[in-house]
N, C-alpha and C. Protein backbone atom coordinates (compact mmCIF):
# COMPACT_ATOMS: atom_id res chain seq x y z
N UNK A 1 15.42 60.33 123.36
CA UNK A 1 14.85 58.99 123.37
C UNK A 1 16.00 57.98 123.28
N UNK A 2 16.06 57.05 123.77
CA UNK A 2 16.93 55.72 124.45
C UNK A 2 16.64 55.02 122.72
N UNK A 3 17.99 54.43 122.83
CA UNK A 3 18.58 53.64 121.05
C UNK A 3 17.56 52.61 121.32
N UNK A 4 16.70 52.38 119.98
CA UNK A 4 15.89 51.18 120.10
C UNK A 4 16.58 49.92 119.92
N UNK A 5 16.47 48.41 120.00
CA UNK A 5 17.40 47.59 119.82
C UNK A 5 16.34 46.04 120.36
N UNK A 6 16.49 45.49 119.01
CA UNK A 6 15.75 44.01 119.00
C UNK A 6 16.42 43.27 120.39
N UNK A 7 15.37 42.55 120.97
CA UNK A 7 15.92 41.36 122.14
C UNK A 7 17.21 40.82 121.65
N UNK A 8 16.67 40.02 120.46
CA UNK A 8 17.99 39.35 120.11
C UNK A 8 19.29 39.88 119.28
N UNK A 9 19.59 41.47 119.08
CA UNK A 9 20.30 41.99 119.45
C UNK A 9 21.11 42.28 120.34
N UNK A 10 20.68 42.69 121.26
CA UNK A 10 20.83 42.70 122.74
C UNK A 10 21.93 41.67 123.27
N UNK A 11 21.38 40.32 123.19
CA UNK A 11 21.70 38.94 123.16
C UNK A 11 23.00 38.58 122.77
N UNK A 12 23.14 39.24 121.25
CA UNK A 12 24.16 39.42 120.74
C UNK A 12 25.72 40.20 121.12
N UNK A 13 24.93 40.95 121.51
CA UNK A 13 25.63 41.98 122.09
C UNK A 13 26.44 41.48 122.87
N UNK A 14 25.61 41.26 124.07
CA UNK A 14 26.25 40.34 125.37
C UNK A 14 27.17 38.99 125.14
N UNK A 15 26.40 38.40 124.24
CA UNK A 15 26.95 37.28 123.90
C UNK A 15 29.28 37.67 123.26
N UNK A 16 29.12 38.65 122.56
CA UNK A 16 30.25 39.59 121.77
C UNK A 16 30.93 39.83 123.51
N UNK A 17 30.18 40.72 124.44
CA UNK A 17 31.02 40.83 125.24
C UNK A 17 31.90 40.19 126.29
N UNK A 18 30.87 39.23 126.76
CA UNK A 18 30.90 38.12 127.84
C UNK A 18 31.90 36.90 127.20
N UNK A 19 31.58 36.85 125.57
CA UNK A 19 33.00 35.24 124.93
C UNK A 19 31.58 34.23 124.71
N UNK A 20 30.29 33.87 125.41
CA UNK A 20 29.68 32.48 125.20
C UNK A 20 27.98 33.15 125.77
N UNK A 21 27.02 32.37 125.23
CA UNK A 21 25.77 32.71 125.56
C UNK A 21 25.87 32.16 127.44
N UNK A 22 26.47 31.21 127.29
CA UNK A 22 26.43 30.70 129.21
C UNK A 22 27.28 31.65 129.80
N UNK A 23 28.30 32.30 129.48
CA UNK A 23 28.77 33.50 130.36
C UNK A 23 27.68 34.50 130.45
N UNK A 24 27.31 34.83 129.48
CA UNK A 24 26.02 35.68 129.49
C UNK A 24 25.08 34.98 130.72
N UNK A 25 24.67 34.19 130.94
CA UNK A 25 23.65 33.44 131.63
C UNK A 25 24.39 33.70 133.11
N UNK A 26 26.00 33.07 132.66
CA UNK A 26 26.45 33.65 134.44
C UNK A 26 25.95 34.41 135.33
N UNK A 27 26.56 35.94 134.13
CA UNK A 27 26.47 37.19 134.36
C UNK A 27 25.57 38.04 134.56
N UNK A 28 23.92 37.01 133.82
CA UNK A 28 22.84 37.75 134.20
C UNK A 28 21.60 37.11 134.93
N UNK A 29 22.50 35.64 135.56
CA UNK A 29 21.82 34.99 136.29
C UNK A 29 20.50 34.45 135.47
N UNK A 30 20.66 33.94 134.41
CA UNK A 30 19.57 33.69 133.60
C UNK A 30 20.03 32.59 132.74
N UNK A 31 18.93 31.42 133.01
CA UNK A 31 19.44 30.19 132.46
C UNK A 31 19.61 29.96 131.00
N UNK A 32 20.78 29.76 130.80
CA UNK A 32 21.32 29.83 129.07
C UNK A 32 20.14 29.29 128.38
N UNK A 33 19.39 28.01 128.74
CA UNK A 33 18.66 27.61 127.96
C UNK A 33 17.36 28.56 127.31
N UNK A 34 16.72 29.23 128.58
CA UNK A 34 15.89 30.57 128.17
C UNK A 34 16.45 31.56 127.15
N UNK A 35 17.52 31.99 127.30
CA UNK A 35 18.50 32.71 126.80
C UNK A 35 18.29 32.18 125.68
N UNK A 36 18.54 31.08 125.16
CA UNK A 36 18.83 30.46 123.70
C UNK A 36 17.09 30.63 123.33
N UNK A 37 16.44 30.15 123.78
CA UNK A 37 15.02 30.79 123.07
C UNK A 37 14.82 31.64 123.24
N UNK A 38 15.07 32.36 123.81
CA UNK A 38 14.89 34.09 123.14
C UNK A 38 15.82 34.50 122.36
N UNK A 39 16.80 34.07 122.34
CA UNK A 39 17.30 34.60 121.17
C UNK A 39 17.14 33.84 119.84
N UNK A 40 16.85 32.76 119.52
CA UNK A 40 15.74 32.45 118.21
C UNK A 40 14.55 32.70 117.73
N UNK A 41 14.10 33.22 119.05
CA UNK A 41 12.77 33.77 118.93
C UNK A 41 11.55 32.58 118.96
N UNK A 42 12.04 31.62 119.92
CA UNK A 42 10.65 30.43 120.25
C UNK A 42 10.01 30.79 121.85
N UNK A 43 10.85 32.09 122.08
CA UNK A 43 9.88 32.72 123.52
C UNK A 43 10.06 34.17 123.48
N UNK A 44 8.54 34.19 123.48
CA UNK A 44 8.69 35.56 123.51
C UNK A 44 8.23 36.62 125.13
N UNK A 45 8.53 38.10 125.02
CA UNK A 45 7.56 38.81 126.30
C UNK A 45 8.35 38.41 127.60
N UNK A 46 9.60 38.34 127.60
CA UNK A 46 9.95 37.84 128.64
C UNK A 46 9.59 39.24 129.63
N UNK A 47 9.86 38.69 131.04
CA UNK A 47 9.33 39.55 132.28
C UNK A 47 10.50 40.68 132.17
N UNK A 48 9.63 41.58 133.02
CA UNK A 48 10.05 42.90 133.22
C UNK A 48 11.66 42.53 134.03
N UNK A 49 11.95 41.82 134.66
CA UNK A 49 12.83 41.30 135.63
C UNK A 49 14.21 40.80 135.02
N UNK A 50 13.95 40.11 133.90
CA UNK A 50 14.62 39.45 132.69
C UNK A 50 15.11 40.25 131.81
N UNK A 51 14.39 41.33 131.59
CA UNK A 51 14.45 42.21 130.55
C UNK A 51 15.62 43.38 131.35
N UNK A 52 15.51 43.86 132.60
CA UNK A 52 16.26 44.71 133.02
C UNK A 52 17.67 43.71 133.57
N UNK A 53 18.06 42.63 133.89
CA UNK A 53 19.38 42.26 133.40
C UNK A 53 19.94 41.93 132.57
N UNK A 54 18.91 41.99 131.77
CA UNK A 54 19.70 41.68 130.18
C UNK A 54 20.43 43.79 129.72
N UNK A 55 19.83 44.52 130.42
CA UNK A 55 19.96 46.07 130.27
C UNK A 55 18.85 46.49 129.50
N UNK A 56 17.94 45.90 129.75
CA UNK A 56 16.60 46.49 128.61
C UNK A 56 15.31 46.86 129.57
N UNK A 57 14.60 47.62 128.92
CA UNK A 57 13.08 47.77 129.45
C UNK A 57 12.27 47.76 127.78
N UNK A 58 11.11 47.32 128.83
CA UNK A 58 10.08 47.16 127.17
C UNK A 58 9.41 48.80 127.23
N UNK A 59 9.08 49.06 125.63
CA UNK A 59 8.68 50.01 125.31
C UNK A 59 7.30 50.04 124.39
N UNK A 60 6.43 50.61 124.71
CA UNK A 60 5.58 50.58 123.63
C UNK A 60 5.47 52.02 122.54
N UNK A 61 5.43 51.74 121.49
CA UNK A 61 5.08 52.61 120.27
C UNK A 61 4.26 52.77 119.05
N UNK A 62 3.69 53.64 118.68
CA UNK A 62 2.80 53.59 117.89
C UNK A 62 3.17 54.07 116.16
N UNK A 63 2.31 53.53 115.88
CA UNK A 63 2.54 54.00 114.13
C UNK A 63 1.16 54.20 113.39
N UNK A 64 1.13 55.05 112.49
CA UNK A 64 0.12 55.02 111.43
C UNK A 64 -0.45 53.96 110.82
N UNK A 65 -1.28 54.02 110.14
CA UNK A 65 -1.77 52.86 108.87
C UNK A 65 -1.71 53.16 108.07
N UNK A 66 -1.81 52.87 106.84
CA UNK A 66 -1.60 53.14 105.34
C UNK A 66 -3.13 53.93 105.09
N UNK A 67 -3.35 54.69 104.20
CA UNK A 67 -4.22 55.00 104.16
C UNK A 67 -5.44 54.70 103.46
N UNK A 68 -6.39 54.83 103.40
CA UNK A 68 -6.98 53.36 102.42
C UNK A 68 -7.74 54.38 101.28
N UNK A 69 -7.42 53.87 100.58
CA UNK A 69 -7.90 54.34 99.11
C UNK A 69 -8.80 53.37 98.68
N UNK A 70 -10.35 54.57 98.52
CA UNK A 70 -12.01 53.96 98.12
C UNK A 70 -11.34 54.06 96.48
C-alpha cells in the first residue's frame, strides 16, 4: 500500500523542493492562489486532475466505530 500523506503535506513538500509555493504553481501548472487555499485548508476535494500533478490520487478508507456500551 502507497505512503498515506495529508494534501497539505504534499504542498509542503513541493513547496521544500521547488524554493516558493509559485514555483510549485509553475511546475504544476496550477494557480498559486488555489494552491494557497488548499494548503490552509479554505478548499477542499480538489479534482482528480489537480490532485495527480500535485503526485497524488484520492483514496478512500474505512474504519471501525467505537463500540457502544448499553
Amino acid at each position: 500500500m502507497a505512503d498515506r500523506i495529508h494534501l497539505d503535506s504534499r504542498i509542503r513538500e513541493l513547496i521544500v523542493e521547488h524554493g516558493s509555493l509559485r514555483a510549485v504553481a509553475r511546475a504544476t501548472n496550477i494557480d498559486a492562489g488555489y494552491l494557497s487555499k488548499l494548503l490552509a485548508g479554505a478548499k477542499l476535494s480538489p479534482s482528480t486532475e489537480v490532485l495527480a500533478r500535485l503526485g497524488l490520487k484520492r483514496v478512500s478508507f474505512y474504519t471501525t466505530l467505537e463500540s457502544r456500551r448499553g
